[in-house]
N, C-alpha and C. Protein backbone atom coordinates (compact mmCIF):
# COMPACT_ATOMS: atom_id res chain seq x y z
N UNK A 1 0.82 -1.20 0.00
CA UNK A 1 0.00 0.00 0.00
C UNK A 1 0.86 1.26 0.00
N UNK A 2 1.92 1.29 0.60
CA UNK A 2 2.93 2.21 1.09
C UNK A 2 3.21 2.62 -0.86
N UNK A 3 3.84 1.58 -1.12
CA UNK A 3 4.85 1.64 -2.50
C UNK A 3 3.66 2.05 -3.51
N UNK A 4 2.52 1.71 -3.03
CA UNK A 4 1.60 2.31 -4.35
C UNK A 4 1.19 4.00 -3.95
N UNK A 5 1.39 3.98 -3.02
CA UNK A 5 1.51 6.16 -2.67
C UNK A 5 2.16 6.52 -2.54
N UNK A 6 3.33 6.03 -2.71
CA UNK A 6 4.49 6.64 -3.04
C UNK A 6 4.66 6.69 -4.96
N UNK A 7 4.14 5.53 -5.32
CA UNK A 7 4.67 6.23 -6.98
C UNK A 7 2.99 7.16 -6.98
N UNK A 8 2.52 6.87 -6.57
CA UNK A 8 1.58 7.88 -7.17
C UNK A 8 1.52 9.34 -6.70
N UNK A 9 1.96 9.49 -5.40
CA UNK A 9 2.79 10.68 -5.15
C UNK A 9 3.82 11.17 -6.20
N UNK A 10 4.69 10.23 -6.89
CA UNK A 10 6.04 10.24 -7.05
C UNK A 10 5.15 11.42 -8.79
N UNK A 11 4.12 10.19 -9.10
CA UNK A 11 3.33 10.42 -10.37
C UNK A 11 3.14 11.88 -10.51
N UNK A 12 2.64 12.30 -9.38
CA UNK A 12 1.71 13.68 -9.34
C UNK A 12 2.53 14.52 -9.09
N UNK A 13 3.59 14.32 -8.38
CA UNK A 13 4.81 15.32 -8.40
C UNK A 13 5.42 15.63 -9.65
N UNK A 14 5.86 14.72 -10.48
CA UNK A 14 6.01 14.78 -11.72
C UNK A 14 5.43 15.20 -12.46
N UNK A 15 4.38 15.50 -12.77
CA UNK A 15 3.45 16.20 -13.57
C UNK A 15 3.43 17.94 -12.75
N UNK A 16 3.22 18.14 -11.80
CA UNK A 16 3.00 19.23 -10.77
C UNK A 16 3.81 20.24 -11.21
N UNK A 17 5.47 19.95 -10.61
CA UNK A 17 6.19 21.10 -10.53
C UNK A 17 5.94 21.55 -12.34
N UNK A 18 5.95 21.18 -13.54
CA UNK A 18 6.08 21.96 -14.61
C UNK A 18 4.98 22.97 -14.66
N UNK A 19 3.74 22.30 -13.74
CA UNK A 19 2.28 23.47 -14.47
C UNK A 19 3.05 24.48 -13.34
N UNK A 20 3.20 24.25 -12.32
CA UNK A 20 3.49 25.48 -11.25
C UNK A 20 4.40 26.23 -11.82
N UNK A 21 5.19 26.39 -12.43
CA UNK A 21 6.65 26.80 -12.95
C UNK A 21 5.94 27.46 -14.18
N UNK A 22 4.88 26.76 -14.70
CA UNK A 22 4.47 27.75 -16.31
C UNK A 22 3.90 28.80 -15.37
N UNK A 23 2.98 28.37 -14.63
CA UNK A 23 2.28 29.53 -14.26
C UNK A 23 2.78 30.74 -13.73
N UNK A 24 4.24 30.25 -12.62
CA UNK A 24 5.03 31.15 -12.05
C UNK A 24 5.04 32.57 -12.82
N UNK A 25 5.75 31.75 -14.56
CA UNK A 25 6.32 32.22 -14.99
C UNK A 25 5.39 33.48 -15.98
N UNK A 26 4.02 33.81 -15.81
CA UNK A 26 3.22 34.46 -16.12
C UNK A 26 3.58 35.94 -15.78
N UNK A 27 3.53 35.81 -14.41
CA UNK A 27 3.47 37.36 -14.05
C UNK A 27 4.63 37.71 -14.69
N UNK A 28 5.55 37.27 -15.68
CA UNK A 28 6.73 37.68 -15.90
C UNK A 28 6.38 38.91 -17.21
N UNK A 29 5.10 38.53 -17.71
CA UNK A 29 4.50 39.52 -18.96
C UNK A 29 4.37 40.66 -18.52
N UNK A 30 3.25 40.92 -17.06
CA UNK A 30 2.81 42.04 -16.74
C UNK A 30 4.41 43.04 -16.23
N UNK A 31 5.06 42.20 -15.52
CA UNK A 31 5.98 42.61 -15.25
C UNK A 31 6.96 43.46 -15.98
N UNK A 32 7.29 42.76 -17.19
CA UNK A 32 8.20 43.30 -18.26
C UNK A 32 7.21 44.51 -18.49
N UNK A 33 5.87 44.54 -19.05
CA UNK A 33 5.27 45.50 -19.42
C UNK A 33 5.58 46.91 -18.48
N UNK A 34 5.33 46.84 -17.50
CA UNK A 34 5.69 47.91 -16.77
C UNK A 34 6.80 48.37 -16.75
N UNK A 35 7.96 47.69 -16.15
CA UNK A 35 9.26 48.20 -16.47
C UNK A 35 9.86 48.69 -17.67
N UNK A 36 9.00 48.37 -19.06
CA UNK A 36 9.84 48.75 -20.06
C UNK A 36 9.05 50.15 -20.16
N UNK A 37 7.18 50.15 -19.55
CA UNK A 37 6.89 51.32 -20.14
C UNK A 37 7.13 52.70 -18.91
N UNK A 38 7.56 51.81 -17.64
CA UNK A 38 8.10 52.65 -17.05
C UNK A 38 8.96 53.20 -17.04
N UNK A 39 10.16 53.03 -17.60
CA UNK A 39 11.38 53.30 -18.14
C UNK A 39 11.47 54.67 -19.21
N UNK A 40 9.96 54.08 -20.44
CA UNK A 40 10.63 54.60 -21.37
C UNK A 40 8.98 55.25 -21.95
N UNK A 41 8.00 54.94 -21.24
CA UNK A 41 7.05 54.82 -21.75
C UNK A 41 6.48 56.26 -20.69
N UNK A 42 5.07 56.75 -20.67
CA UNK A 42 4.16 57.90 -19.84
C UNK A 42 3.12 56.76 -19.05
N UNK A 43 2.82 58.06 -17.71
CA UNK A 43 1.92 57.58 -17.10
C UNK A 43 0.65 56.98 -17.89
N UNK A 44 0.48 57.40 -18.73
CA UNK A 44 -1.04 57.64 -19.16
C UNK A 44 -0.76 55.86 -20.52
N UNK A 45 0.79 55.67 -21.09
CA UNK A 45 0.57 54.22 -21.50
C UNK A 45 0.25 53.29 -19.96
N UNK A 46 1.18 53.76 -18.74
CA UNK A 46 0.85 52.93 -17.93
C UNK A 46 -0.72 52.43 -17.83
N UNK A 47 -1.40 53.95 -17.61
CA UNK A 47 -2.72 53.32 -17.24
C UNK A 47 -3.31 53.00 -18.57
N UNK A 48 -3.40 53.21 -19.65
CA UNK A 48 -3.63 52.48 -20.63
C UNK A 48 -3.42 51.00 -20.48
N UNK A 49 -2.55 50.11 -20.57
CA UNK A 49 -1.66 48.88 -20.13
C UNK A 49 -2.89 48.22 -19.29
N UNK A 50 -2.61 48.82 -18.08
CA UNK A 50 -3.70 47.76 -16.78
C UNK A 50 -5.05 48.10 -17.32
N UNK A 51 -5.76 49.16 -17.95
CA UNK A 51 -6.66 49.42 -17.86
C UNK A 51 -7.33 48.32 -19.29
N UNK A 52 -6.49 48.04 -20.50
CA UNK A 52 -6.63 47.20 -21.84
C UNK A 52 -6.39 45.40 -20.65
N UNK A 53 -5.56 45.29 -19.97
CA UNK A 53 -5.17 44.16 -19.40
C UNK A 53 -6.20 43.32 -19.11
N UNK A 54 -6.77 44.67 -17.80
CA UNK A 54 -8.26 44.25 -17.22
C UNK A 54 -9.19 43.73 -18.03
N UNK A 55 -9.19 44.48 -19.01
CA UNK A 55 -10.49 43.78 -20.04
C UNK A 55 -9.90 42.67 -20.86
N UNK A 56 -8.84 42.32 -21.22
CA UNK A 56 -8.55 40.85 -21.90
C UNK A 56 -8.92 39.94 -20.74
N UNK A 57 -7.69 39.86 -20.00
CA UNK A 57 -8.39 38.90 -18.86
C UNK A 57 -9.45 38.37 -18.42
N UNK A 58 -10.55 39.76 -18.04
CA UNK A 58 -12.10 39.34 -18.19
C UNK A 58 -12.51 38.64 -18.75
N UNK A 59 -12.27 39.16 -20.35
CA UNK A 59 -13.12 38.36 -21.68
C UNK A 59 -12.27 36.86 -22.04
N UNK A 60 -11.24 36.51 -21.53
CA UNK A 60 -10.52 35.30 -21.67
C UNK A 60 -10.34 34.26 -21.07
N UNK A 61 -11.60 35.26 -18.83
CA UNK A 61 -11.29 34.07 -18.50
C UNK A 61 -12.62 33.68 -18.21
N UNK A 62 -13.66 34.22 -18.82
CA UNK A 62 -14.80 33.42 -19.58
C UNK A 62 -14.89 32.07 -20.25
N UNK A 63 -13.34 32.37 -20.90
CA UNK A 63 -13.43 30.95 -21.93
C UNK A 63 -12.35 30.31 -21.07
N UNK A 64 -12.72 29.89 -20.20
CA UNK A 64 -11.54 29.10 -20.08
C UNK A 64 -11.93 27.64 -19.74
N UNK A 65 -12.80 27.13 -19.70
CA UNK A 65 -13.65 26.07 -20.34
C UNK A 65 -12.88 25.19 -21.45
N UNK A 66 -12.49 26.55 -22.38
CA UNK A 66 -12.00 25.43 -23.69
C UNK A 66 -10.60 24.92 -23.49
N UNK A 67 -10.56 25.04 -22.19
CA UNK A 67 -9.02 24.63 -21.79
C UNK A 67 -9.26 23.21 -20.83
N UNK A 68 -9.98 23.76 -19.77
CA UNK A 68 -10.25 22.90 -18.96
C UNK A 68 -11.33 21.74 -19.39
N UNK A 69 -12.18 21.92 -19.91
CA UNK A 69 -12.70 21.13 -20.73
C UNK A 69 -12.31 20.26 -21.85
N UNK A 70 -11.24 20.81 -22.84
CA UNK A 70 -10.61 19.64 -23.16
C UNK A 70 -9.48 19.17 -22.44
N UNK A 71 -9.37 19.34 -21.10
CA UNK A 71 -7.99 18.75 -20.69
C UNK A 71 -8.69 17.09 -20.05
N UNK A 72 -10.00 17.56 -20.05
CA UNK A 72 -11.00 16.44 -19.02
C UNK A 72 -10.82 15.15 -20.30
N UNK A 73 -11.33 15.78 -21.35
CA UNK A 73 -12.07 15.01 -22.46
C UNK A 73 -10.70 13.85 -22.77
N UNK A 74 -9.89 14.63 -23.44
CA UNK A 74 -8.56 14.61 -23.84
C UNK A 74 -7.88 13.13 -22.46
N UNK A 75 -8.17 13.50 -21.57
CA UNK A 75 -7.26 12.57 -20.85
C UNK A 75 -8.58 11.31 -20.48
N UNK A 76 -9.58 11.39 -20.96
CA UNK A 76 -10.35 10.32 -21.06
C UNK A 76 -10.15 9.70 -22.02
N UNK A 77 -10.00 10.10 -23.02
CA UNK A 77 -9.81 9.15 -24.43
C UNK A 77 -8.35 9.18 -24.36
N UNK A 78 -7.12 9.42 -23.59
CA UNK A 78 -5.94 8.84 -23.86
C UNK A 78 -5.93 7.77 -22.80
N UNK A 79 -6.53 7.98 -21.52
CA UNK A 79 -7.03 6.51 -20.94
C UNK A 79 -7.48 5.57 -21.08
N UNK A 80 -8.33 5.90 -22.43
CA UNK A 80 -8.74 4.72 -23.05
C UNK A 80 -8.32 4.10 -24.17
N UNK A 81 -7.40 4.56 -24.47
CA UNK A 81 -6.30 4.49 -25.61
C UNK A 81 -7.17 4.66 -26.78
N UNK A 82 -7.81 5.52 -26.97
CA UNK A 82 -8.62 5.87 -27.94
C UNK A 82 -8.17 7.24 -28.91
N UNK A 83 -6.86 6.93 -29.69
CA UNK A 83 -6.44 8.11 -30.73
C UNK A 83 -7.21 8.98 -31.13
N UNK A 84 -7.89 8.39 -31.69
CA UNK A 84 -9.34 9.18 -33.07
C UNK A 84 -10.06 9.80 -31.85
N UNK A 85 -9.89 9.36 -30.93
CA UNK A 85 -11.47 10.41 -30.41
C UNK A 85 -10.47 11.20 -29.40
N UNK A 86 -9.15 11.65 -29.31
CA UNK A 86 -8.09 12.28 -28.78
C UNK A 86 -8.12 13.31 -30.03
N UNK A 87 -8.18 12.79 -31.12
CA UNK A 87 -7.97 13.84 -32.30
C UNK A 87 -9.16 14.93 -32.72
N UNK A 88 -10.44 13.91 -32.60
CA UNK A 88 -11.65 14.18 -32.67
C UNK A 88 -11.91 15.63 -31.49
N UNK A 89 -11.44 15.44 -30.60
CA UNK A 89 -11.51 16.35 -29.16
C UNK A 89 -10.94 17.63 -29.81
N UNK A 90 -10.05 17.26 -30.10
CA UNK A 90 -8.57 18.18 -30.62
C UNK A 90 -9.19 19.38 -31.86
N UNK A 91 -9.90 18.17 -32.59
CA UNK A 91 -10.20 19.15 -34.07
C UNK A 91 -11.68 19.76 -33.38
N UNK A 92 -12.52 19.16 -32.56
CA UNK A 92 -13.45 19.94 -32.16
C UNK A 92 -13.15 21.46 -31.53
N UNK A 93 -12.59 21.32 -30.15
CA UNK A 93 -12.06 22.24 -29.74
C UNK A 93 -11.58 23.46 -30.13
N UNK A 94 -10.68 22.87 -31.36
CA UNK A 94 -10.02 24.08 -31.97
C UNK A 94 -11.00 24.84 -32.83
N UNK A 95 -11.97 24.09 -33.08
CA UNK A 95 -12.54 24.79 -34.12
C UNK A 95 -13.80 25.75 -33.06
N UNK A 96 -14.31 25.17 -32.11
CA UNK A 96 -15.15 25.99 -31.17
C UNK A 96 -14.02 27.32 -31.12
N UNK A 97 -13.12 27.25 -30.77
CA UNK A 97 -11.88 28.66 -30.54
C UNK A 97 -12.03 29.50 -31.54
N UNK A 98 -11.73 28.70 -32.69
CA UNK A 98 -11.39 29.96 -33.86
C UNK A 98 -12.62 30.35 -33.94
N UNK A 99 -14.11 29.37 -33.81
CA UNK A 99 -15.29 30.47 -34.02
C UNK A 99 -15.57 31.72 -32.89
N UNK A 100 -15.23 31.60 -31.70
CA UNK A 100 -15.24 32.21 -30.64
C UNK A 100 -14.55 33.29 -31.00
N UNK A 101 -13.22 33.33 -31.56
CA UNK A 101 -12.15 34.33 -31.47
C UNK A 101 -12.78 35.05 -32.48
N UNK A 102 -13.13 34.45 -33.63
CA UNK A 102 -13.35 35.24 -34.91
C UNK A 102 -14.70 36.37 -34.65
N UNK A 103 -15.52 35.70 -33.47
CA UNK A 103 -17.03 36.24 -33.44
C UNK A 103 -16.35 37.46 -32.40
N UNK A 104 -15.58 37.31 -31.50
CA UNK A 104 -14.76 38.37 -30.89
C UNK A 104 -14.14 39.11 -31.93
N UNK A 105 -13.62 39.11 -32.72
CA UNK A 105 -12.88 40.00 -33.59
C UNK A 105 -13.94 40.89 -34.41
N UNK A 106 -15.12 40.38 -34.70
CA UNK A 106 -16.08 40.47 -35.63
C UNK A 106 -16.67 42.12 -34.51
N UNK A 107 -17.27 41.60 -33.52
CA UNK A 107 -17.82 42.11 -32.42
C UNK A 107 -16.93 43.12 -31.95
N UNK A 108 -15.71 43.46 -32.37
CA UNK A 108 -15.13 44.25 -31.20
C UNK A 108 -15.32 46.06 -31.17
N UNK A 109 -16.48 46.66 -31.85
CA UNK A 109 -16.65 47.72 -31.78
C UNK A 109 -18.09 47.85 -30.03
N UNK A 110 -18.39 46.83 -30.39
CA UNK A 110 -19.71 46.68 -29.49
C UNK A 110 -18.94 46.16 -27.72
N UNK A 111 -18.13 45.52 -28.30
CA UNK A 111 -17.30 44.92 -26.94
C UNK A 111 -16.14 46.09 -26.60
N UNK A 112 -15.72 46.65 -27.17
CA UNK A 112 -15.22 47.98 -26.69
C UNK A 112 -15.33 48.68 -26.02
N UNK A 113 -16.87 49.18 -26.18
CA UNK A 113 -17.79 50.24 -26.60
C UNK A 113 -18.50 49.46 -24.59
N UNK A 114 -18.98 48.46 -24.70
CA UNK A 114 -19.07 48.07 -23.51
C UNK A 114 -18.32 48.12 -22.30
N UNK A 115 -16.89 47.30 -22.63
CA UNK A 115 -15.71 47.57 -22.11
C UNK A 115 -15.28 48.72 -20.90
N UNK A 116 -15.48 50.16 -22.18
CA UNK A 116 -14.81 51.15 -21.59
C UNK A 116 -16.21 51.91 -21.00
N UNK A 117 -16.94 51.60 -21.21
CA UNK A 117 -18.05 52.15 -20.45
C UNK A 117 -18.46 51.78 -18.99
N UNK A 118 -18.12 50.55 -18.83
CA UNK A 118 -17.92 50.00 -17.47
C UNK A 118 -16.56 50.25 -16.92
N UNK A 119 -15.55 50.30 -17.45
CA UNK A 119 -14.36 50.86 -16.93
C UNK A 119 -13.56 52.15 -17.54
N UNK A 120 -14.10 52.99 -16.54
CA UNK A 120 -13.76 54.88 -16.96
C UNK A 120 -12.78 54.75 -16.57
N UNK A 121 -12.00 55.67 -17.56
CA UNK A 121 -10.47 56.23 -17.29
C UNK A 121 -10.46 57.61 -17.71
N UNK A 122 -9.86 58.30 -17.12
CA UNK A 122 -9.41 59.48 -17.87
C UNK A 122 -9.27 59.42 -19.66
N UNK A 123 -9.58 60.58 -19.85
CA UNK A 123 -9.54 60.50 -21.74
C UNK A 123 -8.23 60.08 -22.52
N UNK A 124 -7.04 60.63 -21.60
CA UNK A 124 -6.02 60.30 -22.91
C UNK A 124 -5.42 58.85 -22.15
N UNK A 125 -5.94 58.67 -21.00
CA UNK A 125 -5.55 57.39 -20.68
C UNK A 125 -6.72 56.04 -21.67
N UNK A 126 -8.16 56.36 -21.75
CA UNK A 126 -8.80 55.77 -22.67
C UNK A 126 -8.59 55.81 -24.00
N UNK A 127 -8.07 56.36 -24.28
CA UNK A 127 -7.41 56.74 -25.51
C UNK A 127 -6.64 55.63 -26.25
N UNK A 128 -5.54 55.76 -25.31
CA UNK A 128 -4.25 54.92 -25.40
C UNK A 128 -5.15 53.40 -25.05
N UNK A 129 -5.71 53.00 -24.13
CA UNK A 129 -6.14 51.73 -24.18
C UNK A 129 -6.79 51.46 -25.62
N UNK A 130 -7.84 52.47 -25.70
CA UNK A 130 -8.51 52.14 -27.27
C UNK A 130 -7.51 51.60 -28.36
N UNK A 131 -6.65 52.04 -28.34
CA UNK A 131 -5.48 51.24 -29.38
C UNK A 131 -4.80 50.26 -28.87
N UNK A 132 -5.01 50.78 -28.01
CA UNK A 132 -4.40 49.07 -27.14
C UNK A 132 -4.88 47.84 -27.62
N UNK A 133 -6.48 47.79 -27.12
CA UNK A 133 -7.45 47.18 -27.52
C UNK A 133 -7.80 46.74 -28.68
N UNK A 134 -8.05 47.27 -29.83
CA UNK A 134 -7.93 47.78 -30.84
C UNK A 134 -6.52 46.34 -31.69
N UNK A 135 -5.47 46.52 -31.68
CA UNK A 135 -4.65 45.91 -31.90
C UNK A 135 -4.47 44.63 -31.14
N UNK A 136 -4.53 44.16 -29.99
CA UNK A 136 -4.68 43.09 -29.56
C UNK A 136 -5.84 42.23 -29.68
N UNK A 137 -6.90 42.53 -29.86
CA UNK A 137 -7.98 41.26 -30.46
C UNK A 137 -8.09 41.13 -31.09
N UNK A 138 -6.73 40.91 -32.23
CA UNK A 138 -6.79 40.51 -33.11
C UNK A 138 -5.77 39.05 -32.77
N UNK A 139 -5.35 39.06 -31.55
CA UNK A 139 -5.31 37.88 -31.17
C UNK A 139 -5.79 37.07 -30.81
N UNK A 140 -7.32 37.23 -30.61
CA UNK A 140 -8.25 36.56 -30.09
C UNK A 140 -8.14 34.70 -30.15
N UNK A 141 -8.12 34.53 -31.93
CA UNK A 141 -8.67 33.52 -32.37
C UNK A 141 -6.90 32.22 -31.36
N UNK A 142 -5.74 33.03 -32.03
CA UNK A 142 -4.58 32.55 -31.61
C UNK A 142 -4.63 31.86 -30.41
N UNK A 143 -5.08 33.30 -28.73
CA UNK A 143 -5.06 33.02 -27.88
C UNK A 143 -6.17 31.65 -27.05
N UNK A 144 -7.08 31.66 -27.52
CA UNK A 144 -8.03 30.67 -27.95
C UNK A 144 -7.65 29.15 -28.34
N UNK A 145 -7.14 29.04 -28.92
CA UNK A 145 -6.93 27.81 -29.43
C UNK A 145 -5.57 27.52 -28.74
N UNK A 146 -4.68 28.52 -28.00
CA UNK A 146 -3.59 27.79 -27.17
C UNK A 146 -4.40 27.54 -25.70
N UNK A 147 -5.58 27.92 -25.39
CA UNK A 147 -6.27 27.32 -24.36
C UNK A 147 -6.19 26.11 -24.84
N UNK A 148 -6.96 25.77 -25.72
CA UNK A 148 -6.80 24.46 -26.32
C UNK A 148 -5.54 23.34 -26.40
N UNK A 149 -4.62 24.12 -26.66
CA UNK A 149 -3.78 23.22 -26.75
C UNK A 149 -3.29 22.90 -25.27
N UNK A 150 -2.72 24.19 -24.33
CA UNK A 150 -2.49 23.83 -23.44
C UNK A 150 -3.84 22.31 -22.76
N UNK A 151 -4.70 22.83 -22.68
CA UNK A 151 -5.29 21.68 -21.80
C UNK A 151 -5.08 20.12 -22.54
N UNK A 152 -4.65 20.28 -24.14
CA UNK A 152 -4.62 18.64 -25.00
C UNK A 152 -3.21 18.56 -23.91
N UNK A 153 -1.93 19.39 -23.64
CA UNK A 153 -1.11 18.53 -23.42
C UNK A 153 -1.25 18.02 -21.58
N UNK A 154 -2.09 18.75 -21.27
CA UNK A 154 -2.18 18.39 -19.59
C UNK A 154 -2.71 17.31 -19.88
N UNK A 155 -3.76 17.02 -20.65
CA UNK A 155 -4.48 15.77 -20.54
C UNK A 155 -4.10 14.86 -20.87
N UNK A 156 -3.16 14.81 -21.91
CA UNK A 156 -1.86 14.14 -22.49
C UNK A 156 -0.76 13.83 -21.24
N UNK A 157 -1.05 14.29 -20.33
CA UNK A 157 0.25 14.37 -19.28
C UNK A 157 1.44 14.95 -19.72
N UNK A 158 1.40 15.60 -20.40
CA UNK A 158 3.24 16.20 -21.19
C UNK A 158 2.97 18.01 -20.48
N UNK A 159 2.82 17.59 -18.88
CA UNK A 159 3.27 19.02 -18.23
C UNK A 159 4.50 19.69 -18.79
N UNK A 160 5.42 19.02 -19.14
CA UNK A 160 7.24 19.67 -18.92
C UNK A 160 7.05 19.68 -20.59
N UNK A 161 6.04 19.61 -21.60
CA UNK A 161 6.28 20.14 -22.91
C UNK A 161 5.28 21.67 -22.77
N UNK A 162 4.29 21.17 -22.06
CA UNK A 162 3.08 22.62 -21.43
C UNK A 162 4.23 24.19 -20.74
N UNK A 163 5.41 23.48 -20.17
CA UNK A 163 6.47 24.21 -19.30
C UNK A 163 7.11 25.29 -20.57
N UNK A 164 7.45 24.54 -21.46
CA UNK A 164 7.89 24.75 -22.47
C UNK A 164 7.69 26.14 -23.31
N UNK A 165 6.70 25.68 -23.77
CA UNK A 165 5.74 26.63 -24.38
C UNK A 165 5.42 27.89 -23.48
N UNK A 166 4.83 27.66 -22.27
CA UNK A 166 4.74 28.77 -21.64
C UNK A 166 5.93 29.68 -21.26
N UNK A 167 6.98 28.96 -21.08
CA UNK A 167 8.28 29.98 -21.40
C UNK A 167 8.57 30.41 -22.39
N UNK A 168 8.22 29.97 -23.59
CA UNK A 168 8.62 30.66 -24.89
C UNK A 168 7.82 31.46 -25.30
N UNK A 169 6.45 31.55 -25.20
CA UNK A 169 5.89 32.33 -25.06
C UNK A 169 5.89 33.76 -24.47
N UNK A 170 6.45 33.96 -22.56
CA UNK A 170 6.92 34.69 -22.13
C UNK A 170 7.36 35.58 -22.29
N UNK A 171 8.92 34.78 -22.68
CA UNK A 171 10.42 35.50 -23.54
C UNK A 171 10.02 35.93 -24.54
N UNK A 172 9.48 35.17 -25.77
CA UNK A 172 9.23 36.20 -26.79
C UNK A 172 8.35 37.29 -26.76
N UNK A 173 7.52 37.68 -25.97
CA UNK A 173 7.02 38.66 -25.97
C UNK A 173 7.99 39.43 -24.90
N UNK A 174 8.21 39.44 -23.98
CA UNK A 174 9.10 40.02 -23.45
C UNK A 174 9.82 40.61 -24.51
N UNK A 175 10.94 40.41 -25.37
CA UNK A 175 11.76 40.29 -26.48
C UNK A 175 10.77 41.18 -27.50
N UNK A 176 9.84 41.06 -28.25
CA UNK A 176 8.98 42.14 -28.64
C UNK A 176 8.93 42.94 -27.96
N UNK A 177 8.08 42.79 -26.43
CA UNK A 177 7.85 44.02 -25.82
C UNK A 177 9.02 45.12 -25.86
N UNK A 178 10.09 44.95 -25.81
CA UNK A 178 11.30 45.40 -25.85
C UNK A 178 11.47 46.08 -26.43
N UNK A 179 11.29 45.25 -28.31
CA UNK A 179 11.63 46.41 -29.14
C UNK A 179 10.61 47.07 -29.99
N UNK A 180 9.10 46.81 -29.52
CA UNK A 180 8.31 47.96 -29.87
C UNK A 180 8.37 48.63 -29.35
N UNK A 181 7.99 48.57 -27.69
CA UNK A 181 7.90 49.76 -27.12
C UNK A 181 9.43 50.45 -26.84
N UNK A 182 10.27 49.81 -26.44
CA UNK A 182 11.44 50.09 -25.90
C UNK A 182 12.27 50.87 -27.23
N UNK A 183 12.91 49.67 -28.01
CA UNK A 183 13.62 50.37 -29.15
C UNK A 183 12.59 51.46 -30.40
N UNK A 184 11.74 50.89 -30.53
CA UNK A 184 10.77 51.77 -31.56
C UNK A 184 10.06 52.32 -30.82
N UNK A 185 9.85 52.61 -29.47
CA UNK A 185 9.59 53.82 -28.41
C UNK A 185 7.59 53.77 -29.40
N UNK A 186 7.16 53.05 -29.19
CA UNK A 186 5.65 52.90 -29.93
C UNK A 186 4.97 52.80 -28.57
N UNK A 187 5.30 52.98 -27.34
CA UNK A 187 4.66 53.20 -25.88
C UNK A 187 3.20 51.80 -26.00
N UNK A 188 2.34 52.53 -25.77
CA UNK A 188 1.38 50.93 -25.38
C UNK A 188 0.98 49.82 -26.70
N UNK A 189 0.39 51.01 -27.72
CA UNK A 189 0.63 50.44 -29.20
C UNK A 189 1.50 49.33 -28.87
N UNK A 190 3.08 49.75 -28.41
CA UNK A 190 3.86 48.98 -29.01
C UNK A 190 4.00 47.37 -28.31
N UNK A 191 3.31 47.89 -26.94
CA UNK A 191 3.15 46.61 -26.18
C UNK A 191 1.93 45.57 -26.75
N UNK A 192 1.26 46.05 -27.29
CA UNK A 192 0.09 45.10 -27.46
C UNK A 192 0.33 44.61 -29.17
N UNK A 193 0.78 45.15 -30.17
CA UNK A 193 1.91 44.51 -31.16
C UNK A 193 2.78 43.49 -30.66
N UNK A 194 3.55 43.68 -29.69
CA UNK A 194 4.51 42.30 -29.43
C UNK A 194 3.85 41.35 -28.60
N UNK A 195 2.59 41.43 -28.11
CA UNK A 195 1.58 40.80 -27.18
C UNK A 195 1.05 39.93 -28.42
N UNK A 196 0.69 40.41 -29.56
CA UNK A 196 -0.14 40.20 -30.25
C UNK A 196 0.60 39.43 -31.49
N UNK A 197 2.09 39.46 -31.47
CA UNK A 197 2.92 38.48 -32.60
C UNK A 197 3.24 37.54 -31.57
N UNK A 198 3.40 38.06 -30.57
CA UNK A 198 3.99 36.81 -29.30
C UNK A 198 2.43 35.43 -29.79
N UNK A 199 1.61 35.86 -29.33
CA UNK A 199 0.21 35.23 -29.29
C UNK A 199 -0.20 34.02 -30.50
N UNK A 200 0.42 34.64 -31.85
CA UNK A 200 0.34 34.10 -33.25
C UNK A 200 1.77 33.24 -33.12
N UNK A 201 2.64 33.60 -32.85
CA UNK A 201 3.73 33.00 -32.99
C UNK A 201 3.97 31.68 -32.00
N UNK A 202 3.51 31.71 -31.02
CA UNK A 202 3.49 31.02 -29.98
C UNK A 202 2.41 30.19 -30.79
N UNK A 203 1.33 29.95 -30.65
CA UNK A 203 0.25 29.43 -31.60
C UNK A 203 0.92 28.71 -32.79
N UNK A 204 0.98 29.18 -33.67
CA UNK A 204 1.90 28.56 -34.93
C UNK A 204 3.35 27.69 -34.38
């Protein structure tokens, strides 16, 4: 009894530390964001920044279903050694995303328009979010379907390939963030451009 809770301890540890470590490694976005636009950037990208942030988050963690939901599905049919309906999950999923993202992209004068009406800012600070905004949901469909993927590989058990990705992800936007806003001095614009190739690129 001992030796069977211990590997299954041993099991769950193994899988564990990589999701903890992706996740760690999150706040590392908001983070960079500030420092580079604090550095080099105005108050008013700052509050632009948290104020565009707030509303992705919101609207993203609505969907987060299509993550956790296929991570359920996904590790039922690899328990059952059932490929095709692992793939079947896979091609469903993704395709619920891209319609989601696309109907978000479609929508985003009305979801804006909502948005900033529930969350007032000063004008040239709304301003700057509006382009914020504006340029980043057009990552919608991208960010979407890496819900997706992330939850195929949890359910898959391949935490430390999930680790992966979420660091590269990170860094490369970090690495954009850098040199839109930083070297091409493009202040929040420029953050939500390297948010927004990070998003596609990571994806692809």
């Amino acid at each position: 009894m001992n030796s069977i809770e211990s590997i299954n301890r041993t099991s769950v540890a193994r899988q564990a530390w990589p999701l903890i470590l992706a996740n760690c490694s999150v706040p590392l976005l908001g983070l960079t964001d500030t420092a580079v636009l604090g550095n080099l950037g105005t108050l008013f990208d700052l509050g632009a920044i948290a104020l565009g942030a707030l509303i992705f988050s919101f609207v993203y963690w609505g969907f987060g279903f299509l993550r956790m939901g296929t991570t359920g599905f996904v590790a039922q049919a690899s328990g059952a050694r059932d490929s095709a309906e692992v793939r079947a999950v896979v091609f469903r999923s993704l395709l619920l995303a891209a319609l989601i993202g696309v109907l978000l992209t479609a929508l985003q004068i009305p979801l804006a328009a909502t948005a900033f009406g529930l969350l007032s800012g000063g004008e040239q600070v709304e301003a700057t979010a509006r382009s914020y905004f504006e340029i980043r949901i057009w990552g919608a469909p991208a960010t979407l379907a890496t819900f997706v993927l992330t939850g195929v590989l949890v359910g898959l058990g391949e935490s430390k390939k999930l680790l992966l990705v979420q660091v590269f992800l990170n860094f490369l936007n970090i690495a954009l963030d850098i040199y839109f806003a930083g070297y091409l001095q493009m202040g929040a614009p420029g953050i939500a451009i390297g948010t927004l190739l990070a998003e596609w690129l990571a994806f692809g």
